[in-house]
PDB file of N, CA and C in Angstrom:
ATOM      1  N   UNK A   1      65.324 125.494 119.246  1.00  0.00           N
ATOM      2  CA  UNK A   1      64.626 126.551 118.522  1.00  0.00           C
ATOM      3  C   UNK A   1      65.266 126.690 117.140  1.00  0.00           C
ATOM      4  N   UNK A   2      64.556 126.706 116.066  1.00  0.00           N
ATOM      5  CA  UNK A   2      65.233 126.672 114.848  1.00  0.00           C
ATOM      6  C   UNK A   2      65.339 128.410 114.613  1.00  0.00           C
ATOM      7  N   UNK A   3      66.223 128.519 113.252  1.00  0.00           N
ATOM      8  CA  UNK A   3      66.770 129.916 112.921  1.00  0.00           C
ATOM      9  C   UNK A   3      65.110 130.886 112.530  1.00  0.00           C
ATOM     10  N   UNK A   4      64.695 130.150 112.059  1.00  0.00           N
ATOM     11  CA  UNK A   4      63.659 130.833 111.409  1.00  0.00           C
ATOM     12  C   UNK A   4      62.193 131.564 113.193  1.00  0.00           C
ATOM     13  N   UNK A   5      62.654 130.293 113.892  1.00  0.00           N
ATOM     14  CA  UNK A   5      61.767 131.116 114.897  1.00  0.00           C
ATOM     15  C   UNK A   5      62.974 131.992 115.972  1.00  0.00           C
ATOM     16  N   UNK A   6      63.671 131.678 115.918  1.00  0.00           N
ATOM     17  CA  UNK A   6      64.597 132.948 116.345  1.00  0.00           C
ATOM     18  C   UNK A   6      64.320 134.249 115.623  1.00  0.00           C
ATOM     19  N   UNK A   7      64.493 133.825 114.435  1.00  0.00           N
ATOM     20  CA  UNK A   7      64.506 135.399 113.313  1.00  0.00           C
ATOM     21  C   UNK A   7      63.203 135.850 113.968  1.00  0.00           C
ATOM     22  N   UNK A   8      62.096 135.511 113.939  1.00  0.00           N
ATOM     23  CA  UNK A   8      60.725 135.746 114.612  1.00  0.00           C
ATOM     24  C   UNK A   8      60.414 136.470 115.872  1.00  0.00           C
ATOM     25  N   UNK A   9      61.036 135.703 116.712  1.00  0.00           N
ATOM     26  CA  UNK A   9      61.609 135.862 118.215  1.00  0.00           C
ATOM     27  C   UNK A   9      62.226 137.318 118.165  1.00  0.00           C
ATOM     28  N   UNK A  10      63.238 137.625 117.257  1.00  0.00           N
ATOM     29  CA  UNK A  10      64.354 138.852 117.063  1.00  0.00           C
ATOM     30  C   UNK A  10      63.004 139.702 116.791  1.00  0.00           C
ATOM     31  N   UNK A  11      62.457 139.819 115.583  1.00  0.00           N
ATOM     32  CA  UNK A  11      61.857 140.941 115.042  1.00  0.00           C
ATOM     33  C   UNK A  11      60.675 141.095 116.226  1.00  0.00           C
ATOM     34  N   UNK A  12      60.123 140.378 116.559  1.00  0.00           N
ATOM     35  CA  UNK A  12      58.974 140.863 117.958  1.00  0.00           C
ATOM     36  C   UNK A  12      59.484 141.741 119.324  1.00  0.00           C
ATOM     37  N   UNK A  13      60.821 141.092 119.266  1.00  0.00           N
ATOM     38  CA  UNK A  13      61.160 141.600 120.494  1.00  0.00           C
ATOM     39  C   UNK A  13      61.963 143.027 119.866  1.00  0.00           C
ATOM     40  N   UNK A  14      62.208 143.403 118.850  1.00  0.00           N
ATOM     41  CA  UNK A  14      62.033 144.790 118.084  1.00  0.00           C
ATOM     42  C   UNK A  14      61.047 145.387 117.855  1.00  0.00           C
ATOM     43  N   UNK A  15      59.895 145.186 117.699  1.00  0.00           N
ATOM     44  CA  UNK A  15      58.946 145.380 116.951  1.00  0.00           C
ATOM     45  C   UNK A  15      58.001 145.981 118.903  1.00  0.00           C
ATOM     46  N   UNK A  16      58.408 145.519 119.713  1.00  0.00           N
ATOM     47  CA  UNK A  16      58.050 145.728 120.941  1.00  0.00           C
ATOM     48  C   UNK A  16      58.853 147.323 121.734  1.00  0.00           C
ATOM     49  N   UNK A  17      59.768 147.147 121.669  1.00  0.00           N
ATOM     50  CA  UNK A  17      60.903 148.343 121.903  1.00  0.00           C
ATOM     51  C   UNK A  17      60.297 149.398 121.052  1.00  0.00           C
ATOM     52  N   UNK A  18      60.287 149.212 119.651  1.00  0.00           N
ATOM     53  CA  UNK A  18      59.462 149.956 118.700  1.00  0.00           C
ATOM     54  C   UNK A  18      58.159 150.816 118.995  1.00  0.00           C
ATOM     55  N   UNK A  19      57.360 149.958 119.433  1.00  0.00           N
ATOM     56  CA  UNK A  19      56.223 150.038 119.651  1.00  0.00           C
ATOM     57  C   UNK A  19      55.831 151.168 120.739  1.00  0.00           C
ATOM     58  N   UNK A  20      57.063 150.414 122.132  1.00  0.00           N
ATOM     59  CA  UNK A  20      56.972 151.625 123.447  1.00  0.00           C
ATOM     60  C   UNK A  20      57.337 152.706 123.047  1.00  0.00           C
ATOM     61  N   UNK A  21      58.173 152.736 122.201  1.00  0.00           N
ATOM     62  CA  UNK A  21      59.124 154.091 121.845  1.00  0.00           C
ATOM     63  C   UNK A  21      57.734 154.729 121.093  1.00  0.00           C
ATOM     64  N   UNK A  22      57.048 154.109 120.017  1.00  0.00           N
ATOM     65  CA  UNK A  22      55.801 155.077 119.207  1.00  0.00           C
ATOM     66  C   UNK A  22      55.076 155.858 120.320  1.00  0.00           C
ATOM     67  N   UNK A  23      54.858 154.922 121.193  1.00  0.00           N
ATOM     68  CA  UNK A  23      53.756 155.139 122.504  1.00  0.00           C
ATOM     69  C   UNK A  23      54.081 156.637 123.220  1.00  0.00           C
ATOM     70  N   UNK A  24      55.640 156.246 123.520  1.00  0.00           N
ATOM     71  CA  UNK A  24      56.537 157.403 124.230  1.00  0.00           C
ATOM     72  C   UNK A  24      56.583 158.620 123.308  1.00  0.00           C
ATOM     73  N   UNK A  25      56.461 159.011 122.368  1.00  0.00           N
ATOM     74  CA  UNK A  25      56.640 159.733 121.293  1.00  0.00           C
ATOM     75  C   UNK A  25      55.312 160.558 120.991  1.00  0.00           C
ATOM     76  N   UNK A  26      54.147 160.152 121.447  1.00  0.00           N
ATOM     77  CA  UNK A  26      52.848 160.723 121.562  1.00  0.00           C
ATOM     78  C   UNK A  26      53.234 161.748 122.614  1.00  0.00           C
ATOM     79  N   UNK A  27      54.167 161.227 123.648  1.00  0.00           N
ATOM     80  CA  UNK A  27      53.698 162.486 124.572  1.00  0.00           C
ATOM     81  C   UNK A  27      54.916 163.378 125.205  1.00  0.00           C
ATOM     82  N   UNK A  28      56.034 162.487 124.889  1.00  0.00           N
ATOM     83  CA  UNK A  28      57.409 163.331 124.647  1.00  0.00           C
ATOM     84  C   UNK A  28      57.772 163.699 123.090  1.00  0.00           C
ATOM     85  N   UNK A  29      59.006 164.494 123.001  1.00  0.00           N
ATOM     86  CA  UNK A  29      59.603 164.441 121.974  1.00  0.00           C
ATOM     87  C   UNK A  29      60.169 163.418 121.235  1.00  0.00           C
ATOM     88  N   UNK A  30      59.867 163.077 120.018  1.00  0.00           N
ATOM     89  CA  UNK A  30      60.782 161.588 119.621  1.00  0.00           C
ATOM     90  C   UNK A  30      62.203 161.512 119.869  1.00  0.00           C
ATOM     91  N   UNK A  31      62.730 163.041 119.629  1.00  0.00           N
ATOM     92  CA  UNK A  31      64.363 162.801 119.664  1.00  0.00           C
ATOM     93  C   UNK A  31      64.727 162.527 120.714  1.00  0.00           C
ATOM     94  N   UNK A  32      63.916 163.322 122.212  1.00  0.00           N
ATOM     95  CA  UNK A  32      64.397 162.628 123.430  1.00  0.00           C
ATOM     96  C   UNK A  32      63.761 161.254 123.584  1.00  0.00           C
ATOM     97  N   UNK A  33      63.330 160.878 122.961  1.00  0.00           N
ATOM     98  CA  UNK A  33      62.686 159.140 122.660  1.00  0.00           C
ATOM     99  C   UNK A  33      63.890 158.086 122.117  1.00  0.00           C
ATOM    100  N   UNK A  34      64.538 158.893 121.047  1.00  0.00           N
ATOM    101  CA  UNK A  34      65.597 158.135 120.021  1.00  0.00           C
ATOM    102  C   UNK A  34      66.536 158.297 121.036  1.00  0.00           C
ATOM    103  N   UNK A  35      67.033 159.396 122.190  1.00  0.00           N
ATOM    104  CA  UNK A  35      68.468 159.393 122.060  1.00  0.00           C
ATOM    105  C   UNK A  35      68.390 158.532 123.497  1.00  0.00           C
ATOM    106  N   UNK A  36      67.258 158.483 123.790  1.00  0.00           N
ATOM    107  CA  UNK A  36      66.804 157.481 125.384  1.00  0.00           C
ATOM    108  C   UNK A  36      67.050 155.761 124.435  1.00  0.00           C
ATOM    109  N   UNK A  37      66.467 155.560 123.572  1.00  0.00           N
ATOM    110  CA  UNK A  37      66.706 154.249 122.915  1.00  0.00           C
ATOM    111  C   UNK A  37      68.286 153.999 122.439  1.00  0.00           C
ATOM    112  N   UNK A  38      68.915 154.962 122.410  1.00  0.00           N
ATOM    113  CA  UNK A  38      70.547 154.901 122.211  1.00  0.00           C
ATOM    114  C   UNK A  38      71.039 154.723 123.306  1.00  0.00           C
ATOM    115  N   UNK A  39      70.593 155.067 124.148  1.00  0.00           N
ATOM    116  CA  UNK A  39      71.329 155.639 125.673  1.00  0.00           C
ATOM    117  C   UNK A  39      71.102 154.257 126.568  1.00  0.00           C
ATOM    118  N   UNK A  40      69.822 153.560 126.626  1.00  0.00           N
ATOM    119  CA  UNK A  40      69.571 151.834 126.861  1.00  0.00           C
ATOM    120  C   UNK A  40      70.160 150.759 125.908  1.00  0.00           C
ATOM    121  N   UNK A  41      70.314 151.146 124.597  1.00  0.00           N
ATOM    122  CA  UNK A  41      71.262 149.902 123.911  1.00  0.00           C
ATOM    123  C   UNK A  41      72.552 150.232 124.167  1.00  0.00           C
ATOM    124  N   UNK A  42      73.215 151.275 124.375  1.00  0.00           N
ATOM    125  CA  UNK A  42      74.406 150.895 124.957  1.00  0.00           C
ATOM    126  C   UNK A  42      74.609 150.750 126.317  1.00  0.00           C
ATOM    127  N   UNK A  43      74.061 151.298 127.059  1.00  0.00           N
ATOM    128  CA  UNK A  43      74.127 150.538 128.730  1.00  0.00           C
ATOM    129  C   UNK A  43      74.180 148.883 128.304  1.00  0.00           C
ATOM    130  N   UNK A  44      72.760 148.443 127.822  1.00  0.00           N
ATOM    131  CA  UNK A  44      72.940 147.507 128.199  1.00  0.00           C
ATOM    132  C   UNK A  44      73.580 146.638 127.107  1.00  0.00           C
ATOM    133  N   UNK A  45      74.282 146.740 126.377  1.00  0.00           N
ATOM    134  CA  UNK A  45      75.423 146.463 125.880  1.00  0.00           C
ATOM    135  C   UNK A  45      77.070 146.296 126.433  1.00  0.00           C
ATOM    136  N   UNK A  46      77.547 147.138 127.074  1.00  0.00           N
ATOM    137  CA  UNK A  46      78.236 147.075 127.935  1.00  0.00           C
ATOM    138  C   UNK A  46      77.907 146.211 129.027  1.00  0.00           C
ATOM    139  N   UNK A  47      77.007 146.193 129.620  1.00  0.00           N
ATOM    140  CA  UNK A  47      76.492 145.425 130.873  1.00  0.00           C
ATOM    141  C   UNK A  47      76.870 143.807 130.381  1.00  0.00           C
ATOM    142  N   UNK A  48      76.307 143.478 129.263  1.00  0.00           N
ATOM    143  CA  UNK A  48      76.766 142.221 128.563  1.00  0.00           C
ATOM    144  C   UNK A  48      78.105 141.457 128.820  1.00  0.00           C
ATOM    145  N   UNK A  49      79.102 142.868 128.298  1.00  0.00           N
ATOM    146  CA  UNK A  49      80.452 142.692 127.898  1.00  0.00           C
ATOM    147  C   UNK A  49      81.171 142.967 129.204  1.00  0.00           C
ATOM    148  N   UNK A  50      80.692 143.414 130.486  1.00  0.00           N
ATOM    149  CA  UNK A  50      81.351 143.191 132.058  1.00  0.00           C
ATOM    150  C   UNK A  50      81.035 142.138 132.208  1.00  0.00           C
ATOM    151  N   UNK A  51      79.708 141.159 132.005  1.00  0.00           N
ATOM    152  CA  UNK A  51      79.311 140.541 132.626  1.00  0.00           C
ATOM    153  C   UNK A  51      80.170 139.178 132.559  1.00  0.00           C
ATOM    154  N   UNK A  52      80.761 139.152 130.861  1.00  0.00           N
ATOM    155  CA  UNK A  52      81.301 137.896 130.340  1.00  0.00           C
ATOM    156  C   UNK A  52      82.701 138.327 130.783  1.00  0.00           C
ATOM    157  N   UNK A  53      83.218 139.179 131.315  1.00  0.00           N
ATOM    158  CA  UNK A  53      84.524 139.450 131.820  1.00  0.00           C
ATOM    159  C   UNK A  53      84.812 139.022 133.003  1.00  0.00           C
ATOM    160  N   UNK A  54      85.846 138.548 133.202  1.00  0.00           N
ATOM    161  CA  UNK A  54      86.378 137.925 134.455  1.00  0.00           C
ATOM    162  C   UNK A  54      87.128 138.981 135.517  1.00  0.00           C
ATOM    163  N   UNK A  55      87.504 140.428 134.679  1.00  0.00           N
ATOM    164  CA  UNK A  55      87.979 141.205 135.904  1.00  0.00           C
ATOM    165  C   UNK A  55      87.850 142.612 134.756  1.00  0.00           C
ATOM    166  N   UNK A  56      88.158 143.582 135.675  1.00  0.00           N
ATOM    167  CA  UNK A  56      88.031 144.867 135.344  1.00  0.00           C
ATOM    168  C   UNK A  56      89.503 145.341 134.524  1.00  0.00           C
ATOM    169  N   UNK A  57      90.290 144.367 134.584  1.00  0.00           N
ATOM    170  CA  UNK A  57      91.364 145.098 133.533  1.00  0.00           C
ATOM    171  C   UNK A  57      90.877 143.914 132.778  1.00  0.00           C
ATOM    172  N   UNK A  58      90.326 142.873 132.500  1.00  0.00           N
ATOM    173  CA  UNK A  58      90.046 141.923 130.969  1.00  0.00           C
ATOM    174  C   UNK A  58      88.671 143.003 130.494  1.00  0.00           C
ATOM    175  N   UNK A  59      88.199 143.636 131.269  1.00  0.00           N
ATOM    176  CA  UNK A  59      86.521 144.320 130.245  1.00  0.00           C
ATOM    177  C   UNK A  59      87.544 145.635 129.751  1.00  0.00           C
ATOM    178  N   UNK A  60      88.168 145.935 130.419  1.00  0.00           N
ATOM    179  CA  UNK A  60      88.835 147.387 130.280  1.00  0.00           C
ATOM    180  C   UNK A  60      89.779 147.209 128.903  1.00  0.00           C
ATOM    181  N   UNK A  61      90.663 145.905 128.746  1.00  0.00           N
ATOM    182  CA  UNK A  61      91.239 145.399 127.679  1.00  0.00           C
ATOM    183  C   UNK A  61      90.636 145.358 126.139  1.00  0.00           C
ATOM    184  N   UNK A  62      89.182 145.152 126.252  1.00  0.00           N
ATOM    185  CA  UNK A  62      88.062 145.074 125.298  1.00  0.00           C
ATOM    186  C   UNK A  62      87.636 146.123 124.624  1.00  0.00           C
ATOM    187  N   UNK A  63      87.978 147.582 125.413  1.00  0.00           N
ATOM    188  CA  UNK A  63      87.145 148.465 124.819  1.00  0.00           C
ATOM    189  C   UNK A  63      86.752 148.695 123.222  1.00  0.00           C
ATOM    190  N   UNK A  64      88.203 149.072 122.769  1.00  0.00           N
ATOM    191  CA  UNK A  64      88.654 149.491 121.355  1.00  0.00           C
ATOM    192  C   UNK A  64      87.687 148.220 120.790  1.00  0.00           C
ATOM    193  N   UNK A  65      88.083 146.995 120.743  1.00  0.00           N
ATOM    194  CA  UNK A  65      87.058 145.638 120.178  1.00  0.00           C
ATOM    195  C   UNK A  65      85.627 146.161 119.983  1.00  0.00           C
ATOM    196  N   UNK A  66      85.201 146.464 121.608  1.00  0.00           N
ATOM    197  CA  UNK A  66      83.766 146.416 121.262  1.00  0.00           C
ATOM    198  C   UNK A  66      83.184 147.771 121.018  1.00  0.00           C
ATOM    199  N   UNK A  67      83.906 148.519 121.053  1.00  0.00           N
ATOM    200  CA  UNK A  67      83.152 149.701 120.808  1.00  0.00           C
ATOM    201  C   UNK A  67      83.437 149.706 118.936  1.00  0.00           C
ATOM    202  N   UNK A  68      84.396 148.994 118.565  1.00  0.00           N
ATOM    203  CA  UNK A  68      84.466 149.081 116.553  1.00  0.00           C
ATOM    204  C   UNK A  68      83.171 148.069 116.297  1.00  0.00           C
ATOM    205  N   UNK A  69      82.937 147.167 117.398  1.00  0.00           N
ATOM    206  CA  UNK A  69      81.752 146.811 116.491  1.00  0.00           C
ATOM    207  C   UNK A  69      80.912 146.793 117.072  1.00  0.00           C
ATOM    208  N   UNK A  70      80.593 147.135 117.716  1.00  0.00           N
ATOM    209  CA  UNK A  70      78.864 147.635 118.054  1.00  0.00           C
ATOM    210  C   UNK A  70      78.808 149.192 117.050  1.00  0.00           C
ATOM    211  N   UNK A  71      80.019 149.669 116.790  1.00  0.00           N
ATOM    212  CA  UNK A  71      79.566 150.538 115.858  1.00  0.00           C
ATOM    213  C   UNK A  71      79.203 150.596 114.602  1.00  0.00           C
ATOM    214  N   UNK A  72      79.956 149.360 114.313  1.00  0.00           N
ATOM    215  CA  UNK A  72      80.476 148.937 112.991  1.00  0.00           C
ATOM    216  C   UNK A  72      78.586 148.298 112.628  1.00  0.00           C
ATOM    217  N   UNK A  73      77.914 147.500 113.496  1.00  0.00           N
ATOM    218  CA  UNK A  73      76.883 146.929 113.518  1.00  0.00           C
ATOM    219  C   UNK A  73      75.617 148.245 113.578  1.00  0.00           C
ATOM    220  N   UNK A  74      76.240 148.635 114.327  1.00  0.00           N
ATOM    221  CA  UNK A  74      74.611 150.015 114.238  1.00  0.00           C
ATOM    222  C   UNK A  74      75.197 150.882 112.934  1.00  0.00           C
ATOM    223  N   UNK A  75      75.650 151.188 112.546  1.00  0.00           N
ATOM    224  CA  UNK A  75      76.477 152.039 111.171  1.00  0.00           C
ATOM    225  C   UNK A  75      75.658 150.661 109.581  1.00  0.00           C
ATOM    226  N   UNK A  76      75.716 149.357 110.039  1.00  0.00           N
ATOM    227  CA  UNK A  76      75.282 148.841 109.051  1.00  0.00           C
ATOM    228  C   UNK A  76      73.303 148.485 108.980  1.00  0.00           C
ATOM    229  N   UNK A  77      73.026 148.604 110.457  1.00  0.00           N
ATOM    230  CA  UNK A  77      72.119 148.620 110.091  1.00  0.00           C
ATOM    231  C   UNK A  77      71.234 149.978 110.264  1.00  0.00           C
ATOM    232  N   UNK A  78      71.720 150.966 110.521  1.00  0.00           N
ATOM    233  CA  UNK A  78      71.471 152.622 109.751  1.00  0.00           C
ATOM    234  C   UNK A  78      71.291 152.581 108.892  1.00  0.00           C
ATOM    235  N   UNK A  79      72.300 151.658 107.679  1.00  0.00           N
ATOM    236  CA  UNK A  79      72.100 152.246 106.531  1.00  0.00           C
ATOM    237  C   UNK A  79      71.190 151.191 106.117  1.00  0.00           C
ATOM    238  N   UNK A  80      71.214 150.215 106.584  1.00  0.00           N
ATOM    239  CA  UNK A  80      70.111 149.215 105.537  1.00  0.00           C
ATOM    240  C   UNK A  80      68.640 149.902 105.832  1.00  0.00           C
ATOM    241  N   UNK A  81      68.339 150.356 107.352  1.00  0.00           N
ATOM    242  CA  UNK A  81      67.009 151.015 107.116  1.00  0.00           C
ATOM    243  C   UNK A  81      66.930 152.410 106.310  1.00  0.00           C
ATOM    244  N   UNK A  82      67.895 152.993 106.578  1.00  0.00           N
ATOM    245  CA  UNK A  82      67.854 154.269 105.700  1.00  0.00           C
ATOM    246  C   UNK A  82      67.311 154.031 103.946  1.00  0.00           C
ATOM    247  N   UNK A  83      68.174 152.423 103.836  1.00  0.00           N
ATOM    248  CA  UNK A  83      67.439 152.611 101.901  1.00  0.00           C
ATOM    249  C   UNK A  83      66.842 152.099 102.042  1.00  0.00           C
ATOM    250  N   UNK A  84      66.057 151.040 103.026  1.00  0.00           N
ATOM    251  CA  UNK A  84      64.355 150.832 103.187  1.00  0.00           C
ATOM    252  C   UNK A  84      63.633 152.113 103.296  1.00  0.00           C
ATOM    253  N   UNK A  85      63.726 153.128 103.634  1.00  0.00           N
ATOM    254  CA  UNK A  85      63.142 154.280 103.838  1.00  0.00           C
ATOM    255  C   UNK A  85      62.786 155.128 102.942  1.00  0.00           C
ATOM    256  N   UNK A  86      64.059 154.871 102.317  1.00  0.00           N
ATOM    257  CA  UNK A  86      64.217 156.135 100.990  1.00  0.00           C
ATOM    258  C   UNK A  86      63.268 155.554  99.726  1.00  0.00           C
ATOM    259  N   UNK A  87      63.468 153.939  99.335  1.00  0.00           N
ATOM    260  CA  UNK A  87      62.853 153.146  98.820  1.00  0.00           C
ATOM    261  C   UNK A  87      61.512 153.500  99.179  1.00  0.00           C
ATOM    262  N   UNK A  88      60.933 153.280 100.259  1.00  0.00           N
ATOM    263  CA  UNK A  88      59.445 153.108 100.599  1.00  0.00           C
ATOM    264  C   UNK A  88      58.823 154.238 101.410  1.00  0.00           C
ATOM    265  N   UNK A  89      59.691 155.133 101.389  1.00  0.00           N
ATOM    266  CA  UNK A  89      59.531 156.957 101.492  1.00  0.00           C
ATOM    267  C   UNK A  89      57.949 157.323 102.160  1.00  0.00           C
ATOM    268  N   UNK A  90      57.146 157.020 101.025  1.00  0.00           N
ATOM    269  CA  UNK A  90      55.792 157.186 100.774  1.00  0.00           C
ATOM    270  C   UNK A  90      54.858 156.647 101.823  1.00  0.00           C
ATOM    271  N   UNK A  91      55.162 155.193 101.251  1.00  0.00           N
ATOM    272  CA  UNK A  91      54.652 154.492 101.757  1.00  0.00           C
ATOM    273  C   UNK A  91      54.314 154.523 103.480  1.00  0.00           C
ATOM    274  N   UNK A  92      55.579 154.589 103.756  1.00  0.00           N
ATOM    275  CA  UNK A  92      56.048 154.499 105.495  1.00  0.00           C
ATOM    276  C   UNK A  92      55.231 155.513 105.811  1.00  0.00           C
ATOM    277  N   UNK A  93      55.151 156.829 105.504  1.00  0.00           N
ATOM    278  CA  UNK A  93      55.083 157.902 105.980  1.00  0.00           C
ATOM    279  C   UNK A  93      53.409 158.264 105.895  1.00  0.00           C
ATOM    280  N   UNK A  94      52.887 156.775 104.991  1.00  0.00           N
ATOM    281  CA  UNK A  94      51.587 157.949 104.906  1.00  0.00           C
ATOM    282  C   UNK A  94      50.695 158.371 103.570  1.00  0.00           C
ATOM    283  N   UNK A  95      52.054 158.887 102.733  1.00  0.00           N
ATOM    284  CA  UNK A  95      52.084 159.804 101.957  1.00  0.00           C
ATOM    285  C   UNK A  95      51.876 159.314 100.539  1.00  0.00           C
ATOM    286  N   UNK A  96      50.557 160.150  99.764  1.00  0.00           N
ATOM    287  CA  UNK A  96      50.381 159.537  98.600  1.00  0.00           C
ATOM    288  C   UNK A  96      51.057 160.413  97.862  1.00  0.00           C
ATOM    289  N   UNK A  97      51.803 159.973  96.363  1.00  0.00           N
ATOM    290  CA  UNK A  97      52.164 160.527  95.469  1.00  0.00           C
ATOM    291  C   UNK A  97      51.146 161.195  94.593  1.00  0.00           C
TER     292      UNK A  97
END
């Protein structure tokens, strides 16, 4: 599979999560929508990082590691959508000037 249909592959299978969450958001609250989409990327994030572990004191050894960057990674891409947002404000939302 080359990079470019991966990149493809990545954004659909976002663009899907996305999508349920819009769906879910019609008839719940979004924030209990957002903090349910926080609450499944880190489960199954962790689930990952037991899985590649060979025992419960090597995943337990890891924490500090993976918890700086899975933060470090959602903290960078916060902000890259945040100035897509702010940038295209309008647009996103709808909203004519």
């Amino acid at each position: 599979m080359s990079d470019t249909d991966k990149d493809k592959e990545f954004y659909e299978m976002a663009d899907a999560y996305i999508s349920l969450a819009n769906k879910q958001s019609k008839e719940i609250d979004p924030g209990k929508v957002s903090a349910t989409f926080l609450y499944a990327a880190s489960r199954f994030n962790i689930f990952l990082v037991a899985a590649g572990a060979a025992s419960a004191d090597e995943f337990g050894a890891k924490k500090e590691t993976v918890c700086d960057y899975f933060m470090t990674e959602y903290k960078k891409m916060l902000e890259e959508h945040f100035a897509d947002y702010q940038a295209n404000f309008d647009k996103y939302l709808g909203r004519k000037k």
